[in-house]
C-alpha atoms as a PDB file:
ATOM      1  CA  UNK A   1     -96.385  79.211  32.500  1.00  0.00           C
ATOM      2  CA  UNK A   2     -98.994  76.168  32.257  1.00  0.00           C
ATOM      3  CA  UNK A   3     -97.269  74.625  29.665  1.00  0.00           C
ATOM      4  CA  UNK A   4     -93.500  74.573  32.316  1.00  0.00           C
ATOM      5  CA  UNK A   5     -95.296  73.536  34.689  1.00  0.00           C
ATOM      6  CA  UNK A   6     -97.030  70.514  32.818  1.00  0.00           C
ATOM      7  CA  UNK A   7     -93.500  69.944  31.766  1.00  0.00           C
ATOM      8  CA  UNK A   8     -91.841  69.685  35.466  1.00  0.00           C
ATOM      9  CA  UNK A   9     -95.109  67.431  36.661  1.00  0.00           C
ATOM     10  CA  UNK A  10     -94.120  64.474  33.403  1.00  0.00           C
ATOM     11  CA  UNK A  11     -90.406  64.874  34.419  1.00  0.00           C
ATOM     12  CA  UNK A  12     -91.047  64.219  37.693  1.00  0.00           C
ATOM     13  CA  UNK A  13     -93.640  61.436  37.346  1.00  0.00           C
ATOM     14  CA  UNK A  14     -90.840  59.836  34.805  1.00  0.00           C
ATOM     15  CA  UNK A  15     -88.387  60.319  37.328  1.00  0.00           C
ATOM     16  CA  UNK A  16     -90.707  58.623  40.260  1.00  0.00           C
ATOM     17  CA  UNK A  17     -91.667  55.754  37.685  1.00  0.00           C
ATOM     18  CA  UNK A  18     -87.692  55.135  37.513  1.00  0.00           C
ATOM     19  CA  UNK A  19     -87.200  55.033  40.701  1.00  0.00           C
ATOM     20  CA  UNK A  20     -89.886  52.686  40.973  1.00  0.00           C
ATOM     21  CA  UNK A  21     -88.667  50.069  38.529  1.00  0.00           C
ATOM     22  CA  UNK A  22     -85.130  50.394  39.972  1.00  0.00           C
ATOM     23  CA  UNK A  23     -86.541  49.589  43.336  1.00  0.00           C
ATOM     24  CA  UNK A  24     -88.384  46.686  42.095  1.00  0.00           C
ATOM     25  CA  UNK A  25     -85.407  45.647  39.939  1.00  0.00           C
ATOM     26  CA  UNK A  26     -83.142  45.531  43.121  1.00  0.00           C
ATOM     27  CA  UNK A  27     -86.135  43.524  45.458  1.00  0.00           C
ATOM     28  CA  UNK A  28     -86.416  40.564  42.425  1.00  0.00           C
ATOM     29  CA  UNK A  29     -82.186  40.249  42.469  1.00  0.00           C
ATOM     30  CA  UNK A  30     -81.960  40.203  46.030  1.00  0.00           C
ATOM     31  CA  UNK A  31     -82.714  36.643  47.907  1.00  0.00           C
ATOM     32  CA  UNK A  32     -82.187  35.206  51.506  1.00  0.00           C
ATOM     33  CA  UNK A  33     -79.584  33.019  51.477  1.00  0.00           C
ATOM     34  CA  UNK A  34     -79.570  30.149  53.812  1.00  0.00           C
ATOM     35  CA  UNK A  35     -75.724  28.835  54.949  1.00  0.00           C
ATOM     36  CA  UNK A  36     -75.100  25.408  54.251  1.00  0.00           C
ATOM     37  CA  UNK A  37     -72.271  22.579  53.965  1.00  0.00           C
ATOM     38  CA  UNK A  38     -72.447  19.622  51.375  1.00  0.00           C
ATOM     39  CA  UNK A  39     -71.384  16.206  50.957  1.00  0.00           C
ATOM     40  CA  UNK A  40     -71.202  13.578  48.546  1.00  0.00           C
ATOM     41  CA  UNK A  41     -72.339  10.079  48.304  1.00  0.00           C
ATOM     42  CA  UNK A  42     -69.886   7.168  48.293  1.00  0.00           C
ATOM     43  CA  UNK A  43     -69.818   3.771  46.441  1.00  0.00           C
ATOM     44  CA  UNK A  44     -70.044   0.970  49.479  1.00  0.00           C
ATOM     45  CA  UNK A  45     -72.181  -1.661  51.268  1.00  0.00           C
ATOM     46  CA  UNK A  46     -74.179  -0.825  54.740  1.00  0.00           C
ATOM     47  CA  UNK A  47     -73.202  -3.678  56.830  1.00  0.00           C
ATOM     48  CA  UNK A  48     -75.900  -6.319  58.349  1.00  0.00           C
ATOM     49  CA  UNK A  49     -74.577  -8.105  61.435  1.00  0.00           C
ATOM     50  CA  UNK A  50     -75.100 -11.201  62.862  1.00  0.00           C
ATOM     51  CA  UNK A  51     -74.799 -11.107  66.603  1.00  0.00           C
ATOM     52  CA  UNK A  52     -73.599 -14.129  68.722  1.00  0.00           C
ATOM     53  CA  UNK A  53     -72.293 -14.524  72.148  1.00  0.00           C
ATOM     54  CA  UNK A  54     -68.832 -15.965  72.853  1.00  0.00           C
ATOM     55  CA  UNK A  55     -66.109 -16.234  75.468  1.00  0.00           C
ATOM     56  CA  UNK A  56     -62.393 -14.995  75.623  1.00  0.00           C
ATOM     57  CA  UNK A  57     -60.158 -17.806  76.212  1.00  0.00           C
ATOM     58  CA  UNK A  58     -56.412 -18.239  76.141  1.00  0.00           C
ATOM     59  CA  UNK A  59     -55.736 -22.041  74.188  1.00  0.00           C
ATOM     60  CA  UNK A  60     -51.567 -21.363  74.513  1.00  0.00           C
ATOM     61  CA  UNK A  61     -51.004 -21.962  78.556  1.00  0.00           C
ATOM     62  CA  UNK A  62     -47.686 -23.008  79.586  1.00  0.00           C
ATOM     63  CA  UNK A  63     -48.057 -24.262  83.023  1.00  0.00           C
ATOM     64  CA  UNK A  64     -44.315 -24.228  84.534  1.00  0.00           C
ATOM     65  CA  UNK A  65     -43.866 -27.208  87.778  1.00  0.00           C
ATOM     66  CA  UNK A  66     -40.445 -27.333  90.243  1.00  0.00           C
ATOM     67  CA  UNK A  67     -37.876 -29.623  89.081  1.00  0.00           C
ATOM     68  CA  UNK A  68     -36.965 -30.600  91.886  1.00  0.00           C
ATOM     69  CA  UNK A  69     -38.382 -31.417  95.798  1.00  0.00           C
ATOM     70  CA  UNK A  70     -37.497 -28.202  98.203  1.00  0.00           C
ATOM     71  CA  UNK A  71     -38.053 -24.575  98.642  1.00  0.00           C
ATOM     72  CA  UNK A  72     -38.447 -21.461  96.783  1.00  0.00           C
ATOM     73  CA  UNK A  73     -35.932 -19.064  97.930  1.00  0.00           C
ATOM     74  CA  UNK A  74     -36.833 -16.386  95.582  1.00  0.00           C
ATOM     75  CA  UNK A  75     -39.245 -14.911  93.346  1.00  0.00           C
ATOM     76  CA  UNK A  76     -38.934 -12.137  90.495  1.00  0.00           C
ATOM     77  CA  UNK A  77     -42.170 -12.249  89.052  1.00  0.00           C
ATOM     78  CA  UNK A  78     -46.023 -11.319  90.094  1.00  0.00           C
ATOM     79  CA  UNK A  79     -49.716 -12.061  88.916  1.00  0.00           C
ATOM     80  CA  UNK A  80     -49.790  -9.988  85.405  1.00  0.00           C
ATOM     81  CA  UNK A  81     -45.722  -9.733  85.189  1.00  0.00           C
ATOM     82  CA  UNK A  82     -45.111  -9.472  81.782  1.00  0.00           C
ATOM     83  CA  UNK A  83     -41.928 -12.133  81.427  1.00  0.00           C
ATOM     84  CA  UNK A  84     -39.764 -12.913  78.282  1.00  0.00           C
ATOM     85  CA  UNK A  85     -38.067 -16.118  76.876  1.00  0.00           C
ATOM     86  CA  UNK A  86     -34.983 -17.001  79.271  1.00  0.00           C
ATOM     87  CA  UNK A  87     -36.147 -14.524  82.147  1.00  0.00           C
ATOM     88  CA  UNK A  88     -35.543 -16.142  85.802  1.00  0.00           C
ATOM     89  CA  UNK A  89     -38.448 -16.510  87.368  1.00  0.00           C
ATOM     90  CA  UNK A  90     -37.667 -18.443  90.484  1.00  0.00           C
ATOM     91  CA  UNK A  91     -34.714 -19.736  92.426  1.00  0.00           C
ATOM     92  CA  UNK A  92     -35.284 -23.574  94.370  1.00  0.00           C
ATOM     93  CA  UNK A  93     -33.149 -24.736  96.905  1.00  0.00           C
ATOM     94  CA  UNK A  94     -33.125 -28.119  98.283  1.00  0.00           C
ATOM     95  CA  UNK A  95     -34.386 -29.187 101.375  1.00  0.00           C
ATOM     96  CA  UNK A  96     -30.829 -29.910 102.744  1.00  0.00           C
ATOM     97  CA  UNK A  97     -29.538 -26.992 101.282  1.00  0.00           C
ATOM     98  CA  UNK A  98     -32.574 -24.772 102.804  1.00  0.00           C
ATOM     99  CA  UNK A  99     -32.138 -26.082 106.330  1.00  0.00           C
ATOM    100  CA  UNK A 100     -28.113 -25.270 105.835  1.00  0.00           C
ATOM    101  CA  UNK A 101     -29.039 -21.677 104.414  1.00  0.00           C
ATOM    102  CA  UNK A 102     -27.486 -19.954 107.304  1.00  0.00           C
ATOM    103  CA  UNK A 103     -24.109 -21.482 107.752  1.00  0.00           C
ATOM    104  CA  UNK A 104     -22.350 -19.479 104.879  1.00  0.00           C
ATOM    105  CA  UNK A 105     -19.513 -21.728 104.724  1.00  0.00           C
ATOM    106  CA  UNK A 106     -21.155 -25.114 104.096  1.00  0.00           C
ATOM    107  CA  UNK A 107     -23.497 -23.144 101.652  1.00  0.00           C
ATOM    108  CA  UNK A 108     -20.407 -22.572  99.423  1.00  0.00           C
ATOM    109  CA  UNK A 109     -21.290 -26.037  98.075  1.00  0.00           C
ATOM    110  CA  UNK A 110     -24.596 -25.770  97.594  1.00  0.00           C
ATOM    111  CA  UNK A 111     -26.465 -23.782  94.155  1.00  0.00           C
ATOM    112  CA  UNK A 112     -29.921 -22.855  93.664  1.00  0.00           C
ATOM    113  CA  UNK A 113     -31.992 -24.581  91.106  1.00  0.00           C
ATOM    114  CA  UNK A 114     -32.525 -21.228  88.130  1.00  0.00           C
ATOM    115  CA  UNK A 115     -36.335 -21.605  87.071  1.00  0.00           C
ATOM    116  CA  UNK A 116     -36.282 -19.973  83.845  1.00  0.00           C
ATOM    117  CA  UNK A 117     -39.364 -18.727  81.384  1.00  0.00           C
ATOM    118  CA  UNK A 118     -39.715 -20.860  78.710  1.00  0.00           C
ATOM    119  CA  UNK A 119     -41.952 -18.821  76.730  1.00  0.00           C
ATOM    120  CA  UNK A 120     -42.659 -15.100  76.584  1.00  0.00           C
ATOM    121  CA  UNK A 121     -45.753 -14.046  78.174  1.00  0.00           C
ATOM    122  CA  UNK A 122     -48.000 -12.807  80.962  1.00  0.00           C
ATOM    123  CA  UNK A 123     -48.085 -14.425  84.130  1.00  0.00           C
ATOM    124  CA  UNK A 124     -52.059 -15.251  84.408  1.00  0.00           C
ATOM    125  CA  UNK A 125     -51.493 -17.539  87.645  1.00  0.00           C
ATOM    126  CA  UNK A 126     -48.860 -17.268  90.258  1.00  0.00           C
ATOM    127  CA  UNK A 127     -49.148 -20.289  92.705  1.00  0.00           C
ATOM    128  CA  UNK A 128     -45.929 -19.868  94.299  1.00  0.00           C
ATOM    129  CA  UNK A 129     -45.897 -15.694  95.825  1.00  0.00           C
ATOM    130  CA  UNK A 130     -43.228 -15.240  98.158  1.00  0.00           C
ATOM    131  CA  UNK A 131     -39.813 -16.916  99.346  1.00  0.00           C
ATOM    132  CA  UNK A 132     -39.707 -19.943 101.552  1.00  0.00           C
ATOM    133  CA  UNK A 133     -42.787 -21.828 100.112  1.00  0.00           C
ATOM    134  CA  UNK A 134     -42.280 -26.171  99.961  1.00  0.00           C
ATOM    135  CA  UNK A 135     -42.732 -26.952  96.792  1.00  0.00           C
ATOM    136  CA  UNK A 136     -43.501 -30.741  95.148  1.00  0.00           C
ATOM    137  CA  UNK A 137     -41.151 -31.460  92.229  1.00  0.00           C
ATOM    138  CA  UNK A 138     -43.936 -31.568  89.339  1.00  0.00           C
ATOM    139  CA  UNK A 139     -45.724 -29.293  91.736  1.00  0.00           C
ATOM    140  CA  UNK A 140     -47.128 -25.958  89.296  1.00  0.00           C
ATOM    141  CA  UNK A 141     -45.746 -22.612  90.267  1.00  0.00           C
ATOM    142  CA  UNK A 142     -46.968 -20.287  87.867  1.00  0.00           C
ATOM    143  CA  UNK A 143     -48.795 -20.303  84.297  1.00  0.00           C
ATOM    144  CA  UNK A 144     -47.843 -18.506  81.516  1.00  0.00           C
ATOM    145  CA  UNK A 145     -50.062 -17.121  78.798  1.00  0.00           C
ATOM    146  CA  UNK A 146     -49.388 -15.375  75.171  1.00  0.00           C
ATOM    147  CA  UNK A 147     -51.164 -12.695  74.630  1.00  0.00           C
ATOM    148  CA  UNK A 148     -51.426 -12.939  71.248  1.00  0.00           C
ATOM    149  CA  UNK A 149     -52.943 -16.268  70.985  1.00  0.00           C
ATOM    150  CA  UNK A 150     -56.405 -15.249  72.402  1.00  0.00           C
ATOM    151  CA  UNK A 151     -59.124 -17.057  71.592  1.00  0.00           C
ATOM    152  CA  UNK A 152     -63.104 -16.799  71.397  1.00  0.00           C
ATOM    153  CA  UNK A 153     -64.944 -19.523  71.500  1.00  0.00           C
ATOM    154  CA  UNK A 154     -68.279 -18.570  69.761  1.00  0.00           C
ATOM    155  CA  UNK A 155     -71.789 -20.034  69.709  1.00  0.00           C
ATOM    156  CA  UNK A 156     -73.055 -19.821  66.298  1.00  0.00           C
ATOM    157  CA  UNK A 157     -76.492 -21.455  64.655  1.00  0.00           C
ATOM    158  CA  UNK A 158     -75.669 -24.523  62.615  1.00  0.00           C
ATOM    159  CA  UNK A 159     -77.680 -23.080  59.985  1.00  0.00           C
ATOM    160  CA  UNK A 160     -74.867 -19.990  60.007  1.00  0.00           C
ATOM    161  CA  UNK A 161     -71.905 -22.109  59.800  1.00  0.00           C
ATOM    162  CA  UNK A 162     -71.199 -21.111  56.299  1.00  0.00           C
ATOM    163  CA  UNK A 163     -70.398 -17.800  57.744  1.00  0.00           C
ATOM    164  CA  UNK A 164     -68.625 -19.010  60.178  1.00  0.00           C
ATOM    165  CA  UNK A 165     -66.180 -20.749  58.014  1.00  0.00           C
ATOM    166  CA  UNK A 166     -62.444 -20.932  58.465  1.00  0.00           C
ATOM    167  CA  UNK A 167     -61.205 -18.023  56.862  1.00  0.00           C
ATOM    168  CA  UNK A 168     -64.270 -15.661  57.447  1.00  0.00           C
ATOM    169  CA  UNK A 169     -63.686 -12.079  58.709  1.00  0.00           C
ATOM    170  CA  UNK A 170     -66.142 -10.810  61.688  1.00  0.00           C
ATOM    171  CA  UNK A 171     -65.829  -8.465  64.672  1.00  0.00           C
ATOM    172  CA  UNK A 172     -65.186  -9.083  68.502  1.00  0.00           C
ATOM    173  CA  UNK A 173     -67.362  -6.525  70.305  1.00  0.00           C
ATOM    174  CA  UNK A 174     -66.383  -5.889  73.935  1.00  0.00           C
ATOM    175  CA  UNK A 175     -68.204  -5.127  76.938  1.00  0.00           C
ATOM    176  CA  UNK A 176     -66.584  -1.612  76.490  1.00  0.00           C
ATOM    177  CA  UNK A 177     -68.065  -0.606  73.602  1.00  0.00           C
ATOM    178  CA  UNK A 178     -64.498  -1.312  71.625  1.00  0.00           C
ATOM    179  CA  UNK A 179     -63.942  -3.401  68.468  1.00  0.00           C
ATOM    180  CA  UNK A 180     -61.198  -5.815  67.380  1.00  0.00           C
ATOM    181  CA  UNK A 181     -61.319  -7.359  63.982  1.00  0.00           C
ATOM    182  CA  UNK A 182     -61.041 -11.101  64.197  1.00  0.00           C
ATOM    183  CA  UNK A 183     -61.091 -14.511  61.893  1.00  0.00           C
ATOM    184  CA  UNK A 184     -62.513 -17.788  62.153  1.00  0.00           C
ATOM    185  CA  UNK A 185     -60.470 -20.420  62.202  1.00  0.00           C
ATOM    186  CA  UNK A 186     -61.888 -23.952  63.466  1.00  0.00           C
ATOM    187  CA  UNK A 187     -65.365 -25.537  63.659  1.00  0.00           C
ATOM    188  CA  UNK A 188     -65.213 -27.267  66.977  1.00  0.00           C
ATOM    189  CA  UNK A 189     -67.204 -30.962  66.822  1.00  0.00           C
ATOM    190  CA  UNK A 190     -69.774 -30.216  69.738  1.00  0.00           C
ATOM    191  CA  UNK A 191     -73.291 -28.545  69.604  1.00  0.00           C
ATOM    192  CA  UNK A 192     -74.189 -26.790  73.034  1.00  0.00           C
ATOM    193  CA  UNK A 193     -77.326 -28.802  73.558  1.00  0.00           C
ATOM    194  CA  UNK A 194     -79.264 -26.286  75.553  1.00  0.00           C
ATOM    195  CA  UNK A 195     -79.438 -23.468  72.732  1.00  0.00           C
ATOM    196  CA  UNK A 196     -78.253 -26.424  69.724  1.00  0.00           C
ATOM    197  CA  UNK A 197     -75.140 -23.786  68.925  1.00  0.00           C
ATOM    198  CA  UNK A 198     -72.111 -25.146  67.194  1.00  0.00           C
ATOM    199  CA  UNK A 199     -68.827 -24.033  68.662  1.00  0.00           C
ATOM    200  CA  UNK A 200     -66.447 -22.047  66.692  1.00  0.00           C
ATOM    201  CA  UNK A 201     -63.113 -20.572  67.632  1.00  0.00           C
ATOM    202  CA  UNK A 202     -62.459 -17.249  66.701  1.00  0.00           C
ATOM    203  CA  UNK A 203     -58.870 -15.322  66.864  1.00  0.00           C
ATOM    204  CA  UNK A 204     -58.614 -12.240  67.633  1.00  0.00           C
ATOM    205  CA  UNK A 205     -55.910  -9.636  65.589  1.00  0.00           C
ATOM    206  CA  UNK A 206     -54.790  -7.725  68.555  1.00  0.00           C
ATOM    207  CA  UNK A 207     -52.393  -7.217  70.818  1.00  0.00           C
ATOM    208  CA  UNK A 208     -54.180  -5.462  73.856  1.00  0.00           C
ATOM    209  CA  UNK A 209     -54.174  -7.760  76.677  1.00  0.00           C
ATOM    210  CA  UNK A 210     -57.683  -8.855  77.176  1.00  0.00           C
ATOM    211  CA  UNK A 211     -59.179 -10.813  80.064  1.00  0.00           C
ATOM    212  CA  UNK A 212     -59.916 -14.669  79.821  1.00  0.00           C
ATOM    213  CA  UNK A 213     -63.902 -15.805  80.581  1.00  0.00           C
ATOM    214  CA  UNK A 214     -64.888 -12.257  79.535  1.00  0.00           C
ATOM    215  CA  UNK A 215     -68.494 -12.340  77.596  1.00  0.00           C
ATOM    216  CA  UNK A 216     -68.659 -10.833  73.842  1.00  0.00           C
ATOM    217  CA  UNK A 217     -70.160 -10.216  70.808  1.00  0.00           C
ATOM    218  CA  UNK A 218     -69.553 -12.300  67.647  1.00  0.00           C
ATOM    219  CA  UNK A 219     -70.334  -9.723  64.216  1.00  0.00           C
ATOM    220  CA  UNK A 220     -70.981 -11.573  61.482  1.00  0.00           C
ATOM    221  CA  UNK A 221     -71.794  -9.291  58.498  1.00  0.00           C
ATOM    222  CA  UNK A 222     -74.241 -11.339  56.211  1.00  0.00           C
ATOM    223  CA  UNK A 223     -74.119  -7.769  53.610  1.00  0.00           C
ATOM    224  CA  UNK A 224     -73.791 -10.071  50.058  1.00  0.00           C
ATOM    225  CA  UNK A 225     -71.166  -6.228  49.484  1.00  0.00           C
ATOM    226  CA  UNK A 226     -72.418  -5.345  46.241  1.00  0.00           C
ATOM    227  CA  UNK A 227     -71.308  -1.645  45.840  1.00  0.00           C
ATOM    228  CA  UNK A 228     -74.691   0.969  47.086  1.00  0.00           C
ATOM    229  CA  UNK A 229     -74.981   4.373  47.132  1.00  0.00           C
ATOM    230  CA  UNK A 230     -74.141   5.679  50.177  1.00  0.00           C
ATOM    231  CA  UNK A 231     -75.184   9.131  52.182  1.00  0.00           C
ATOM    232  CA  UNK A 232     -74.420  10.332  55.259  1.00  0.00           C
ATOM    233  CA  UNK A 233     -78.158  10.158  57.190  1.00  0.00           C
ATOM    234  CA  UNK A 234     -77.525  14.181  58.071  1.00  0.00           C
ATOM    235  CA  UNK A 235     -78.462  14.834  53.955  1.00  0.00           C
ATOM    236  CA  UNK A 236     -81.903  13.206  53.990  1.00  0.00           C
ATOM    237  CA  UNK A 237     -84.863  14.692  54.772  1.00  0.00           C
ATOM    238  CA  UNK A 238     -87.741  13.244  56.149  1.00  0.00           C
ATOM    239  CA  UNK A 239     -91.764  14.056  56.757  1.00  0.00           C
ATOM    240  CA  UNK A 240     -93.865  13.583  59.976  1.00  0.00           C
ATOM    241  CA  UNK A 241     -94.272  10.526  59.435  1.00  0.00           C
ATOM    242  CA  UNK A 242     -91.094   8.653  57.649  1.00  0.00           C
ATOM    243  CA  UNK A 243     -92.696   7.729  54.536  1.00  0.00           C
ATOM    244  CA  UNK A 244     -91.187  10.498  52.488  1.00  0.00           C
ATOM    245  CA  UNK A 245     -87.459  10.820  52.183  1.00  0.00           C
ATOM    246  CA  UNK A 246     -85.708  13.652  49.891  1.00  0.00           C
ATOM    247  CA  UNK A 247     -82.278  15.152  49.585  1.00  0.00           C
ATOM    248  CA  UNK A 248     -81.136  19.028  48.145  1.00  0.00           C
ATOM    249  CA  UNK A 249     -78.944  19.124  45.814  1.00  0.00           C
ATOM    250  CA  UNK A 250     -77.192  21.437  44.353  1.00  0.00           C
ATOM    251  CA  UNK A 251     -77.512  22.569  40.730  1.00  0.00           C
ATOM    252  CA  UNK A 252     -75.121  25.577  40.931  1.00  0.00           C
ATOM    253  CA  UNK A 253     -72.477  27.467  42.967  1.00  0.00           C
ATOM    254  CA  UNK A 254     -75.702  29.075  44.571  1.00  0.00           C
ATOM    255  CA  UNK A 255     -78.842  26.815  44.092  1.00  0.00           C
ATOM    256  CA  UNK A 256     -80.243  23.768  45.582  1.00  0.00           C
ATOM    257  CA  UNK A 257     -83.416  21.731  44.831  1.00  0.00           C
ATOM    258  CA  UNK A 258     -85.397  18.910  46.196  1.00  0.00           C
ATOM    259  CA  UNK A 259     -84.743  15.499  44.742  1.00  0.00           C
ATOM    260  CA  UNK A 260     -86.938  12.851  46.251  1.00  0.00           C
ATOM    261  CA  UNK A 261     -84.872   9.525  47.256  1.00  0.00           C
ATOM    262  CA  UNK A 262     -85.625   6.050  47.929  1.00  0.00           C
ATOM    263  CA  UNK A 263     -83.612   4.540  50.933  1.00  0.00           C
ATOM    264  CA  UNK A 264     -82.592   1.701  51.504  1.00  0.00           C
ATOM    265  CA  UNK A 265     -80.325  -0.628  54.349  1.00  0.00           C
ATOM    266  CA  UNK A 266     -79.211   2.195  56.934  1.00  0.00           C
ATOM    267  CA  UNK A 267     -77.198   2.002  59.977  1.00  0.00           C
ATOM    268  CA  UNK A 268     -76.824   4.973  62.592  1.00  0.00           C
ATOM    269  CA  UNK A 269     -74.829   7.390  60.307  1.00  0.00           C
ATOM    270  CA  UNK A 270     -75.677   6.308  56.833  1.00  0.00           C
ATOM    271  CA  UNK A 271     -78.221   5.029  54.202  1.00  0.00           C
ATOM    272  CA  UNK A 272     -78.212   3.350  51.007  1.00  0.00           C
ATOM    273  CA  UNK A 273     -79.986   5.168  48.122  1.00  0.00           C
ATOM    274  CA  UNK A 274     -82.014   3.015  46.172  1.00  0.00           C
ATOM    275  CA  UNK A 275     -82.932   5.657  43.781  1.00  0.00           C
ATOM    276  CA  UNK A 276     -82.298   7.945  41.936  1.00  0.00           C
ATOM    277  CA  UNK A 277     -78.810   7.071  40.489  1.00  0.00           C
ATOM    278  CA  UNK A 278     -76.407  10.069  41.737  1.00  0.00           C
ATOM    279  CA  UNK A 279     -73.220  11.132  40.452  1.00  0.00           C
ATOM    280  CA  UNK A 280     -70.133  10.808  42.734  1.00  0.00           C
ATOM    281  CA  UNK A 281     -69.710  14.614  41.874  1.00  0.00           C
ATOM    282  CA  UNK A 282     -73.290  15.670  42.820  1.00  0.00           C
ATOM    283  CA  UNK A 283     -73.162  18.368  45.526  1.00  0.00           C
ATOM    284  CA  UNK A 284     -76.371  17.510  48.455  1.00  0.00           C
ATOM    285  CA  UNK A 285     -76.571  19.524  51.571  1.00  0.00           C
ATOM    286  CA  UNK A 286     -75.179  17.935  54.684  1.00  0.00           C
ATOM    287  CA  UNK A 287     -76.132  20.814  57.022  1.00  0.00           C
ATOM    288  CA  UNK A 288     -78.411  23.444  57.093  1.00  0.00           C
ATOM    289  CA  UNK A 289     -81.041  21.826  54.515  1.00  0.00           C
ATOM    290  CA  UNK A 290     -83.881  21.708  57.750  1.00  0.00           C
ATOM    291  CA  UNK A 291     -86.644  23.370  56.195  1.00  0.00           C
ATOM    292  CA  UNK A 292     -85.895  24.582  52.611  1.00  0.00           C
ATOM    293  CA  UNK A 293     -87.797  24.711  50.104  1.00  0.00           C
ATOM    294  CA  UNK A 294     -87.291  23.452  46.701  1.00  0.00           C
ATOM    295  CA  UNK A 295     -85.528  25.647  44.800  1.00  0.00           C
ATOM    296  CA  UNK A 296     -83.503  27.828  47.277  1.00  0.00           C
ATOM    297  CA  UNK A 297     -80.751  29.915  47.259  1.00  0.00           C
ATOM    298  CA  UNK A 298     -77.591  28.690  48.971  1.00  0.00           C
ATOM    299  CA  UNK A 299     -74.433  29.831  50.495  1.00  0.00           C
ATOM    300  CA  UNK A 300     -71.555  27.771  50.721  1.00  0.00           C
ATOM    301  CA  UNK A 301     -69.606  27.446  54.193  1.00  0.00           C
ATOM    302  CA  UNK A 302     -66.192  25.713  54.543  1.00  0.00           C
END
């Protein structure tokens, strides 16, 4: 009877010691994982503006004058009137034929002068606005602009002016916030002898109707381009103090470790990494990395 019952107490102790190890088996494969996205670095420059002041200004103005002496009896356009080549824009009548306007029969003989556009355009100045305005012959009665010969006239540092060569590429930034992509194109012969700027035209690739006299900023990127590794800002880590910088990367489908990174020229969104040399195939963490340590376990999220 001992001898059963020292039999059920090793079963059961083998059993419990199973159990045990199964338990502990189970706690060793099972991890937290933390959910994450990923990114990859890109092969690019970081650019470094320049920034210089300039003024819109429209160079192509057609001003348009009366042929003739007498009065305008009509007018089809008004300030901002988008006109086209061979549109009529006014109709002049003579003084004789003006003060004879309201016998029909004797008007019979008498024509309006046709004011036509000679350009195509935007009507920037209207000095003529409604019928029955005396008019000089030679006297102006509108100007015409084209919006797509708009013009900054920039203000850059003599010591720039290789930068601001024709032919260069930089950026008109607008009160707004908005950006055009522009070229320099002539080196004016005048300093501004206040600030001892050099004046440089600048035209603008765009065909959004922008104001004349309106106050921008000239980007010059001085970036020599040399190809950089670049990451989105969101993948680097940082200490307390910003003098440690470190990405995680991924080594598997389900792991991701701590690589410490040298940064370089950044901008709002992205960095250049200075070192180490990554992979255009390396997987880092773009979100969800806050806080991990090295060597963690990962899940992937689309």
């Amino acid at each position: 009877m001992r001898f059963a019952s020292f039999i059920y107490l090793v079963t059961g102790l083998l059993l419990l010691n199973s159990c045990t190890d199964t338990e502990t088996a189970n706690e060793t494969t099972t991890h937290s994982k933390a959910q994450v996205k990923i990114s990859t670095i890109r092969k690019g420059s970081i650019a470094d503006y320049l920034v210089f002041s300039g003024k819109t200004i429209y160079l192509d103005k057609t001003n348009l004058k009366s042929p003739i002496t007498g009065y305008v009896s009509k007018v089809n356009v008004k300030p901002g009137s988008h006109v086209k080549k061979g549109d009529v824009l006014f109709e002049i009548m003579t003084q004789e034929a003006y003060m004879l306007k309201s016998n029909d029969s004797l008007m019979k003989n008498f024509k309006p002068v046709i004011v036509y556009s000679p350009v195509s355009g935007i009507i920037n100045q209207l000095d003529v606005v409604k019928n029955s305005v005396f008019v000089d012959k030679n006297m102006r009665i509108c100007s015409i602009v084209d919006v797509n010969d708009l013009q900054v006239k920039a203000e850059v540092p003599y010591e720039y002016r290789k930068l601001a060569a024709p032919g260069k590429k930089c950026i008109i930034l607008l009160p707004d916030s908005s950006e055009y992509n522009a070229v320099f194109y002539n080196i004016l012969p005048e300093m501004n002898p206040t600030s001892q700027t050099m004046k440089v035209l600048v035209k603008i690739q765009s065909q959004t109707l922008i104001p004349e006299n309106m106050i921008v900023q000239v980007l010059i990127d001085k970036n020599d381009k040399t190809e950089k590794q670049i990451l989105s800002k969101s993948c680097i880590m940082t200490d307390e103090l910003m003098k440690e910088f470190w990405i995680m990367k991924l080594i598997n489908d389900t792991t991701a470790v701590k690589v410490p990174v040298k940064i370089g020229r950044q901008n709002h969104n992205e960095a250049e990494i200075l070192f180490p040399v990554l992979s255009k195939d390396d997987r880092i963490i773009s979100q969800g990395a806050y806080g991990l340590e090295d060597t963690s376990y990962i899940d992937i999220i689309k």
